[in-house]
Each structure stands twice: as structure tokens, then as C-alpha cells.
Protein backbone atom coordinates (compact mmCIF):
# COMPACT_ATOMS: atom_id res chain seq x y z
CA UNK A 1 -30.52 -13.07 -19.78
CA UNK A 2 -27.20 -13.37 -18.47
CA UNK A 3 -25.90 -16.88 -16.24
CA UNK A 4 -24.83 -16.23 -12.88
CA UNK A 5 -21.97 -17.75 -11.41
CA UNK A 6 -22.25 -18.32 -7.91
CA UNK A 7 -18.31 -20.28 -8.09
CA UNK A 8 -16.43 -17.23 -10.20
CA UNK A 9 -15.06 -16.03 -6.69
CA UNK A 10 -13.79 -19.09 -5.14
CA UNK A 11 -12.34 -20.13 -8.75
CA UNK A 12 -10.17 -17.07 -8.48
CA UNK A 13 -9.59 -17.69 -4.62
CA UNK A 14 -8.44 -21.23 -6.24
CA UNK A 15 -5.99 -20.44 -8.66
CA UNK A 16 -4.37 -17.57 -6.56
CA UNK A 17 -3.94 -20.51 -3.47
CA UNK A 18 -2.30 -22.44 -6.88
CA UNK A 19 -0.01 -20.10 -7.82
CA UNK A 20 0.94 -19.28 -4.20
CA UNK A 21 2.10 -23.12 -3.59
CA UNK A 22 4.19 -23.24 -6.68
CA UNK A 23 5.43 -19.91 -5.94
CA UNK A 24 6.53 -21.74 -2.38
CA UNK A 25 7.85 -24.65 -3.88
CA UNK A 26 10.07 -23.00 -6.48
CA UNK A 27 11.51 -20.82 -3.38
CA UNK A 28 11.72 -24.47 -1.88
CA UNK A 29 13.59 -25.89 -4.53
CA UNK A 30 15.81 -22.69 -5.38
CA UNK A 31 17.29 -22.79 -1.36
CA UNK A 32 17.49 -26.49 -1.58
CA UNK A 33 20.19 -25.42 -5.21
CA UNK A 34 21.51 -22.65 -3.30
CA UNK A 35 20.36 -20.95 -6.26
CA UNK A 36 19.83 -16.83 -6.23
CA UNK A 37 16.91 -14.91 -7.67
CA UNK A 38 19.34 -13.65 -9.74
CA UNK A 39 20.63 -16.42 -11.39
CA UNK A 40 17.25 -17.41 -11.92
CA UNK A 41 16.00 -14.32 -13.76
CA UNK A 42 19.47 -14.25 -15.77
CA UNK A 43 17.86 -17.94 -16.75
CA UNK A 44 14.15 -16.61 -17.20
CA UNK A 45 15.93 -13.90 -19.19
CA UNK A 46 14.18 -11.31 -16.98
CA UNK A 47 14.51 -9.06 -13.62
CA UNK A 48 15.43 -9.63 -10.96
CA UNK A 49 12.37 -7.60 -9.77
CA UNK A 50 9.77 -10.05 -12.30
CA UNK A 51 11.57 -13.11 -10.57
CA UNK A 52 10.36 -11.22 -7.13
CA UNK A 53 6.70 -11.32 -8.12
CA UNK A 54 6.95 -14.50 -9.51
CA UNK A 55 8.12 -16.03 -6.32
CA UNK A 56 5.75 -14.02 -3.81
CA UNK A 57 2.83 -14.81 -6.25
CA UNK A 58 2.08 -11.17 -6.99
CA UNK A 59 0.78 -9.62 -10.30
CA UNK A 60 -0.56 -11.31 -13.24
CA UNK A 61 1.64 -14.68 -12.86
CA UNK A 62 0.30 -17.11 -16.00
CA UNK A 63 0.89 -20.78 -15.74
CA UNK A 64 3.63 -20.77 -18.67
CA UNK A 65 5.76 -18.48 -16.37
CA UNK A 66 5.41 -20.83 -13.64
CA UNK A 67 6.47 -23.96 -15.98
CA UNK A 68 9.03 -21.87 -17.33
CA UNK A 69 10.64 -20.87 -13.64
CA UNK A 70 9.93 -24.70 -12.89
CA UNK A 71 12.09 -25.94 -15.85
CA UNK A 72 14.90 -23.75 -14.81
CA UNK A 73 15.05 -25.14 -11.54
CA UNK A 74 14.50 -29.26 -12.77
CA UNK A 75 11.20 -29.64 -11.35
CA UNK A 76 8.01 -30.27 -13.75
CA UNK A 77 4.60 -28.50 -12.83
CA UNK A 78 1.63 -31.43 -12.57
């Protein structure tokens, strides 16, 4: 017998709406440095293109890569 789980949807509709708002505050936080996307990826040690997804919440983005861009930027993820 297998469980249902009548929530799986909105917990993905959840963490997607997360990710989004980070993604909005690093942007946030980057104009308020006058820091480019790519000084950040040369800090993320990535592309300029992976700092692009990161920031318009596209793709698989985990939560370490969102610390990570966080970090590089002074802020903290809570």
C-alpha cells in the first residue's frame, strides 16, 4: 500500500517561492555592492552563466549554493 501525499505539490511550490526570494535578495544585496555577476561567479569559482540561474532561480539550485552565493556577498541565509 503506498501513502499518499496530498502536500508533495505545494512543498515543491514552497521551496521554489524559497529559492526565488533568496535569489531576489542576493540580486538585492549584489546592486546595493555594486557588485557584477561576474565578480561573483569568479568568487563562486563558476560561470558567469551558473551565477545567471542562480540569481533567476532556475535549474536545480540546492541550498549550499545559495549559502555559498550568500557568503560571498556578507549576508548569512536563516
Amino acid at each position: 500500500m503506498t501513502e499518499s501525499r496530498p502536500f508533495a505539490g505545494s512543498e515543491a511550490a514552497k521551496a521554489e517561492a524559497v529559492t526565488r526570494v533568496v535569489a531576489w535578495q542576493l540580486t538585492q544585496e549584489m546592486e546595493r555592492q555594486g557588485m557584477t555577476k561576474a565578480a561573483l561567479a569568479e568568487k563562486m569559482h563558476t560561470s558567469r552563466a551558473q551565477v545567471d540561474r542562480i540569481l533567476k532561480a532556475k535549474g536545480n539550485i540546492t541550498i549550499e549554493t545559495l549559502q555559498r552565493a550568500a557568503a560571498l556577498v556578507g549576508r548569512e541565509l536563516r
